[in-house]
N, C-alpha and C. Protein backbone atom coordinates (compact mmCIF):
# COMPACT_ATOMS: atom_id res chain seq x y z
N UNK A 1 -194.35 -9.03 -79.81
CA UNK A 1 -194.91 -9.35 -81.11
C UNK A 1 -194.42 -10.75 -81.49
N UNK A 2 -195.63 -11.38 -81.70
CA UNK A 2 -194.78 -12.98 -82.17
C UNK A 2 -195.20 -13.08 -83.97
N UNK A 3 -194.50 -13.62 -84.55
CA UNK A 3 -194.87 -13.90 -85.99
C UNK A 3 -194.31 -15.63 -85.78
N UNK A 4 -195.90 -15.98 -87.19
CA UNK A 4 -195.65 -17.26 -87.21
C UNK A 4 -195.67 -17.36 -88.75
N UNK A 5 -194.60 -18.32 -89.28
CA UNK A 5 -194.04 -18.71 -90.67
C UNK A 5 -195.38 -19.76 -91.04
N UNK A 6 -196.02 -20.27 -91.54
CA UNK A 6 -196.98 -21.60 -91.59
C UNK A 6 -196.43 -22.21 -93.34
N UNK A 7 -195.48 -23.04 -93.65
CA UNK A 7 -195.46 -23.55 -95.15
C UNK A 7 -196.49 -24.55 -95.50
N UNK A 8 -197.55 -24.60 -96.19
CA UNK A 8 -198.13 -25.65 -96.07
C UNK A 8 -197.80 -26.01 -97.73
N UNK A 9 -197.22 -27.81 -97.48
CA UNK A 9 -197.04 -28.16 -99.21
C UNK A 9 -198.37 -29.26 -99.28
N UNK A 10 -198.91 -29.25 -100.25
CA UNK A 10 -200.33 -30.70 -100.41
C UNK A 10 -199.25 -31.82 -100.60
N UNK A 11 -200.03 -33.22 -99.84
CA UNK A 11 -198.83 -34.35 -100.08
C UNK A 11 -200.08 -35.31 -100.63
N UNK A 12 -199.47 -36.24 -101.76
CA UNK A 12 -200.68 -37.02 -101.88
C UNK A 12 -200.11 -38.66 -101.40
N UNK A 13 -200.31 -39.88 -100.72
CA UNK A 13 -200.25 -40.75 -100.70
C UNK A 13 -200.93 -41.88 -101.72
N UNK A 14 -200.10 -42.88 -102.23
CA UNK A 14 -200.62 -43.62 -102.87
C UNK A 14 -200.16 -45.46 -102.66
N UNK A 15 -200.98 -45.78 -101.82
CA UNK A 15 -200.30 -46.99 -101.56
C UNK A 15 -200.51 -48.16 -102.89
N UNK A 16 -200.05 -49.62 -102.27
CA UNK A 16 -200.18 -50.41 -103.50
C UNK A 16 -201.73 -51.05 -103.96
N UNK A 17 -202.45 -50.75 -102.86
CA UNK A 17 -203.78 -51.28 -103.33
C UNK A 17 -204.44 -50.26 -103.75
N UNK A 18 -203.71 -49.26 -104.33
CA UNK A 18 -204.59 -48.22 -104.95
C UNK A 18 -205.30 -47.29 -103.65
N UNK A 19 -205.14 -47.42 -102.75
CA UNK A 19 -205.81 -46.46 -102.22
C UNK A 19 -205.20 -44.95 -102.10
N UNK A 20 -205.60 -43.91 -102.45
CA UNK A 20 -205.12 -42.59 -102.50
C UNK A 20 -205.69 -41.64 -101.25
N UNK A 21 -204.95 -40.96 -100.52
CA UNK A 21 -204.90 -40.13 -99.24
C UNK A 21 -204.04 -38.66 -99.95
N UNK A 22 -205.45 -38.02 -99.76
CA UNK A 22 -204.87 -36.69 -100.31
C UNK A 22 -204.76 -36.08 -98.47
N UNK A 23 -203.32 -35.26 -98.76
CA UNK A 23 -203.20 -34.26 -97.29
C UNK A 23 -202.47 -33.42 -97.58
N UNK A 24 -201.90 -32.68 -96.32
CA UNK A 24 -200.94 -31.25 -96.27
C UNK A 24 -199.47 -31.78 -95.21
N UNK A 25 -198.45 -31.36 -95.90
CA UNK A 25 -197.31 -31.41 -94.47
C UNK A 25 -196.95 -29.91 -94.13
N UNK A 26 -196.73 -29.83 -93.17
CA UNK A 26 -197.08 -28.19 -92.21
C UNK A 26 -195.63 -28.00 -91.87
N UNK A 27 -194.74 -27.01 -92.18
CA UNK A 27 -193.91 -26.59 -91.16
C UNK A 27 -194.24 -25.09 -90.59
N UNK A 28 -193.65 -25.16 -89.55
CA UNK A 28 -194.14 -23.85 -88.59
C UNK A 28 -192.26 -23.10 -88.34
N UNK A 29 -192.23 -21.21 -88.13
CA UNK A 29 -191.21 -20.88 -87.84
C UNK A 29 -191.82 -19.66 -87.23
N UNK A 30 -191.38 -19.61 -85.40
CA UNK A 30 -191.63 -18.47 -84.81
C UNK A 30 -190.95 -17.39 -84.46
N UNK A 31 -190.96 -16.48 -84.81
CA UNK A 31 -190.07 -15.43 -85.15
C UNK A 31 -190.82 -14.50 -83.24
N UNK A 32 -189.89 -14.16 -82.71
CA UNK A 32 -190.38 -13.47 -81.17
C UNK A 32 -189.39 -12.35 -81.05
N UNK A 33 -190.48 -11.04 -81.01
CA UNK A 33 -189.88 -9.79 -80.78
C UNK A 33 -190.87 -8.95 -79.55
N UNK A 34 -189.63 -8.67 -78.61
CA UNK A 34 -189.90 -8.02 -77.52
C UNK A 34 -190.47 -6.75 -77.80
N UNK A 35 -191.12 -6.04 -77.49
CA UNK A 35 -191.52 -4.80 -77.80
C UNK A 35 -191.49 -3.98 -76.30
N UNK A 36 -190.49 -2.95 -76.86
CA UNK A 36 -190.79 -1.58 -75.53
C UNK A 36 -191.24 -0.23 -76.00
N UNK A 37 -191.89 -0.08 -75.26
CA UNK A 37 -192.84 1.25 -75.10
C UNK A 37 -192.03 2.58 -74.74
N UNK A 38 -190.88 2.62 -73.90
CA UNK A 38 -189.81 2.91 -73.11
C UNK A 38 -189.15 3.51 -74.04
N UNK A 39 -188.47 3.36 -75.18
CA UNK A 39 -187.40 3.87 -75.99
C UNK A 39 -186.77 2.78 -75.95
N UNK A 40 -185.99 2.23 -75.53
CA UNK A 40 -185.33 0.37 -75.78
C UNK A 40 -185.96 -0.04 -76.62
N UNK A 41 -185.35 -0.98 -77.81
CA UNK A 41 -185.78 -2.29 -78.29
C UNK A 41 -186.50 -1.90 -79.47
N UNK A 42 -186.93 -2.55 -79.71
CA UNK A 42 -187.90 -2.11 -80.96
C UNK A 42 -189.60 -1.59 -80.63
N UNK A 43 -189.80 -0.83 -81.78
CA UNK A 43 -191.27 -0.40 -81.45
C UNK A 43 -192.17 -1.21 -82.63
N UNK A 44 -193.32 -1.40 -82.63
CA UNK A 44 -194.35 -1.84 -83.26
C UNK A 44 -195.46 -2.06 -82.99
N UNK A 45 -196.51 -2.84 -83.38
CA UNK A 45 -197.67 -3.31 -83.13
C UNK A 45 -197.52 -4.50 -82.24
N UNK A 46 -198.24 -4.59 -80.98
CA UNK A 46 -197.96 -5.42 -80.03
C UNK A 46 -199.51 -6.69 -80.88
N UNK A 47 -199.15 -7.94 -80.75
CA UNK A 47 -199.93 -8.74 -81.40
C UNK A 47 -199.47 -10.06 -81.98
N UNK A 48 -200.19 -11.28 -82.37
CA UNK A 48 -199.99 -12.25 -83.19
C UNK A 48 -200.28 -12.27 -84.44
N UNK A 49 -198.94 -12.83 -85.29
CA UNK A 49 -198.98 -12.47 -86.97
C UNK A 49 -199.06 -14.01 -87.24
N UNK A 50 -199.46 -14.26 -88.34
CA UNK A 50 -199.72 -15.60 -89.35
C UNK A 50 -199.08 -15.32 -90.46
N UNK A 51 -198.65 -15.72 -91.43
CA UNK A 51 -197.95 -15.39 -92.25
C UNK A 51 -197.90 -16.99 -93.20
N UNK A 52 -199.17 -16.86 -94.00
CA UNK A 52 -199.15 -18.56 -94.63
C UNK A 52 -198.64 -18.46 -96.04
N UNK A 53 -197.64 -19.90 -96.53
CA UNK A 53 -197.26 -20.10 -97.55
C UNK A 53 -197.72 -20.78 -97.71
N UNK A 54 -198.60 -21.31 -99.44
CA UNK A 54 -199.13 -22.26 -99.94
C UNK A 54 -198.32 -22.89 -101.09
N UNK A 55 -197.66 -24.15 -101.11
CA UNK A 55 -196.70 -24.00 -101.61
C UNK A 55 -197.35 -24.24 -103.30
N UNK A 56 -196.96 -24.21 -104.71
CA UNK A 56 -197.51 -24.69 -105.85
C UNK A 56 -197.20 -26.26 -106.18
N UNK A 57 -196.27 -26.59 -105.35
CA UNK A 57 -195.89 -27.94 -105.96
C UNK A 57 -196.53 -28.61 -104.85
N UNK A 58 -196.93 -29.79 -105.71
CA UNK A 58 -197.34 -31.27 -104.64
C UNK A 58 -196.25 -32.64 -105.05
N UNK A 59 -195.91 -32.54 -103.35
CA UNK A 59 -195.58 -34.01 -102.96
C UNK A 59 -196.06 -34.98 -103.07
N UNK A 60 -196.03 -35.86 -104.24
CA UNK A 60 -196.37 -37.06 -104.31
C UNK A 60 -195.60 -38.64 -103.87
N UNK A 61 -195.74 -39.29 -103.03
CA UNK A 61 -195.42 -40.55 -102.83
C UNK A 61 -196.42 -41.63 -103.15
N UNK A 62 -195.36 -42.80 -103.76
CA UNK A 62 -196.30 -43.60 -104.19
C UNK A 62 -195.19 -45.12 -103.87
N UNK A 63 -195.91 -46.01 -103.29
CA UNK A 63 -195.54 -47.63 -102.72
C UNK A 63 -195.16 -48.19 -103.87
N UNK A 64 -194.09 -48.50 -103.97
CA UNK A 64 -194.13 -49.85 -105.02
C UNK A 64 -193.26 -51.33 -104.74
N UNK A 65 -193.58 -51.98 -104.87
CA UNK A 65 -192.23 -53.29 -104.97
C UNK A 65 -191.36 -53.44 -105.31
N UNK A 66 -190.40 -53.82 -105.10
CA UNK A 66 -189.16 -54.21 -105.28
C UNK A 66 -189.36 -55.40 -105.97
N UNK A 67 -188.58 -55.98 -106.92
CA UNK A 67 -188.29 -57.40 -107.86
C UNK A 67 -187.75 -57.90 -107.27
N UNK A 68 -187.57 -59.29 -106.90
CA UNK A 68 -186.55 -60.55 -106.21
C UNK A 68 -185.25 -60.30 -106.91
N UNK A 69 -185.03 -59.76 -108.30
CA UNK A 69 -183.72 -59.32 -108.73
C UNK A 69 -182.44 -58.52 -107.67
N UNK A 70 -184.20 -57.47 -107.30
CA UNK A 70 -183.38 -56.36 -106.80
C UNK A 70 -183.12 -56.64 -105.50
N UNK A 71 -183.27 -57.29 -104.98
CA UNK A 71 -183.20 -58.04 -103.78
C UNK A 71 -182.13 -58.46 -103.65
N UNK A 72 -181.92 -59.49 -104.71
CA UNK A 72 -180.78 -60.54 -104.77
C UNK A 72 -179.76 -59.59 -104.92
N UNK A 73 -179.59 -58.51 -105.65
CA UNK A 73 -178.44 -57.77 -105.96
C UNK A 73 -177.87 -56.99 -104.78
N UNK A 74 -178.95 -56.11 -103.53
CA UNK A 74 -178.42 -56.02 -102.70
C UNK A 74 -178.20 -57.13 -101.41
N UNK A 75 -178.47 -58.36 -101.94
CA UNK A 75 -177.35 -59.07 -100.37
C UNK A 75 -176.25 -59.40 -101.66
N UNK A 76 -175.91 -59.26 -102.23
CA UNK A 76 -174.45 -59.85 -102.75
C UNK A 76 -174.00 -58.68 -102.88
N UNK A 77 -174.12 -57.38 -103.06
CA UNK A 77 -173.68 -56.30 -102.64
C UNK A 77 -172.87 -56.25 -100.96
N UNK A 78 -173.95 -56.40 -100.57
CA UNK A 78 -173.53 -56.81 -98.60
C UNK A 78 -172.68 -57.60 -98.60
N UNK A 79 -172.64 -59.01 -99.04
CA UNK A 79 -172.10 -60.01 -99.45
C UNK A 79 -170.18 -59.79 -99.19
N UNK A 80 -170.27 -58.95 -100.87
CA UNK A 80 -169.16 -58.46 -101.15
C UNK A 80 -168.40 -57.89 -100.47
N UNK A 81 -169.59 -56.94 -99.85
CA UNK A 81 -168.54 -55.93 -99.12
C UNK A 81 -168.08 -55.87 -97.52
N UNK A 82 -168.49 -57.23 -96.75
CA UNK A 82 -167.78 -57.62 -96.02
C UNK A 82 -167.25 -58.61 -96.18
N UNK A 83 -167.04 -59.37 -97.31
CA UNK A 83 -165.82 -60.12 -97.11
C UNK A 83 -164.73 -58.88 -98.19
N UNK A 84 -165.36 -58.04 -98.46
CA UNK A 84 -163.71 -56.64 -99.26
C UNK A 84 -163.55 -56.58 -97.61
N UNK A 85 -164.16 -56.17 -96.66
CA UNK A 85 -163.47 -55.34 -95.27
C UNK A 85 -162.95 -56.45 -94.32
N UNK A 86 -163.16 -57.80 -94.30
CA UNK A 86 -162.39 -58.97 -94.43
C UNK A 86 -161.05 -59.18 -94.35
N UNK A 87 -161.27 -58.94 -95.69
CA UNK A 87 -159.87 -59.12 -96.59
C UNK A 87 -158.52 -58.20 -95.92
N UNK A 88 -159.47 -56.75 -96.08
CA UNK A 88 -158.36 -55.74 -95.36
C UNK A 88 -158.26 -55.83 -94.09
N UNK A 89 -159.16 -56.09 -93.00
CA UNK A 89 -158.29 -56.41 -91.84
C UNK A 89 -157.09 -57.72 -91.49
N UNK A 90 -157.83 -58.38 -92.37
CA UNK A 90 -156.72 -59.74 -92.08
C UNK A 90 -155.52 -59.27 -92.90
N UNK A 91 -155.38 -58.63 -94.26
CA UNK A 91 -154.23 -58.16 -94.81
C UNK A 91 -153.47 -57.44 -93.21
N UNK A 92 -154.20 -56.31 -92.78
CA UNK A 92 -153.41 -55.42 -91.91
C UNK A 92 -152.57 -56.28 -90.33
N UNK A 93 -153.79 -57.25 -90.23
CA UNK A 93 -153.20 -58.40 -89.28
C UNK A 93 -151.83 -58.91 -89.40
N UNK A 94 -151.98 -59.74 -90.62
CA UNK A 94 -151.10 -60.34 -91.50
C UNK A 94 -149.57 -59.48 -91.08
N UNK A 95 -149.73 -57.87 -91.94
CA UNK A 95 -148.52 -57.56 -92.44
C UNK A 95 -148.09 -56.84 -90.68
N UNK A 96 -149.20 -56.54 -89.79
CA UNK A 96 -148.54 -56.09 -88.37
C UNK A 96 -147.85 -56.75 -88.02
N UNK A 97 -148.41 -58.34 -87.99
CA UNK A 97 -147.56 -59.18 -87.24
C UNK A 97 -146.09 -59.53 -88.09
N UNK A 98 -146.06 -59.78 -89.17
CA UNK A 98 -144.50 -59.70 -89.99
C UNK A 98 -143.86 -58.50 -89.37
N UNK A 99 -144.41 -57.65 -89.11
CA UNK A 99 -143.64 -56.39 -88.81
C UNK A 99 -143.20 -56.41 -87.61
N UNK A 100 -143.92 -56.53 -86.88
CA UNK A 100 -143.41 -57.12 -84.96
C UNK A 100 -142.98 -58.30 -85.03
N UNK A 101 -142.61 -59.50 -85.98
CA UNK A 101 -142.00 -59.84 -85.68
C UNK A 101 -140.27 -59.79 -86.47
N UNK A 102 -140.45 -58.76 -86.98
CA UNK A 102 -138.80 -58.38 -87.71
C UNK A 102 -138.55 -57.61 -87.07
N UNK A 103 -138.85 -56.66 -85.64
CA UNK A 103 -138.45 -55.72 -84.87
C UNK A 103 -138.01 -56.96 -83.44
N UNK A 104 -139.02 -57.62 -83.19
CA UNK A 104 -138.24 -58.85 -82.42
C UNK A 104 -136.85 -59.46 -82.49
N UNK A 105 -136.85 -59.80 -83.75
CA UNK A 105 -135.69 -60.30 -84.65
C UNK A 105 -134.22 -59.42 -84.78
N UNK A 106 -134.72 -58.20 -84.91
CA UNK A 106 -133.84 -56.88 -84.73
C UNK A 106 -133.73 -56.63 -86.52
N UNK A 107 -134.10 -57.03 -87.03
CA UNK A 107 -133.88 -56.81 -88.71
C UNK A 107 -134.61 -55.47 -89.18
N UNK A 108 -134.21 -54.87 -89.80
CA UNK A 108 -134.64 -53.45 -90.07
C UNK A 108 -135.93 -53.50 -91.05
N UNK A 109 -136.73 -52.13 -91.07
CA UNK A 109 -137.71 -52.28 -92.16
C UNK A 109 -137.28 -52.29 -93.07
């Protein structure tokens, strides 16, 4: 006996020139049961099941632009945050090497 799950949700597309694409996104889940006649295993109706969900909600996506603001804000974001990870490796550089070299020296931590 095989059973099949079918979710279907409606998706609508909406790009920036206005054009609209109505559709469906599909997931599928197959559920597979052996059937014996014998006494073993389970008994049932030997056959293929469907089993459809229609979902109530629709997925809508829709294109839009980004502002040169928002732009600018993430490379100085980026910006920032490799010269912050920068900073901390050369700090850790920095304080290794003071440290190997006061164990050279024989001077305690």
């Amino acid at each position: 006996m095989c059973k099949y799950y079918i979710k279907i949700v409606p998706t609508v597309y909406q790009k920036l020139n206005d054009v609209v694409t109505h559709t469906n996104q599909y997931s599928v889940t197959v559920h597979k049961t052996w059937l014996s006649f014998g006494g073993h295993g389970e008994s049932g109706l030997p056959g293929v099941f469907f089993v459809y969900e229609i979902s109530p909600m629709m997925v809508k996506y829709t294109e839009t632009r980004r502002s040169f603001m928002h732009f600018l804000t993430g490379v100085c974001a980026i910006v920032g945050g490799v010269f912050t990870v920068a900073g901390l490796v050369d700090s850790f550089v920095y304080h290794s090497g003071k440290a190997i070299q006061k164990m050279q020296l024989g001077k305690a931590l």
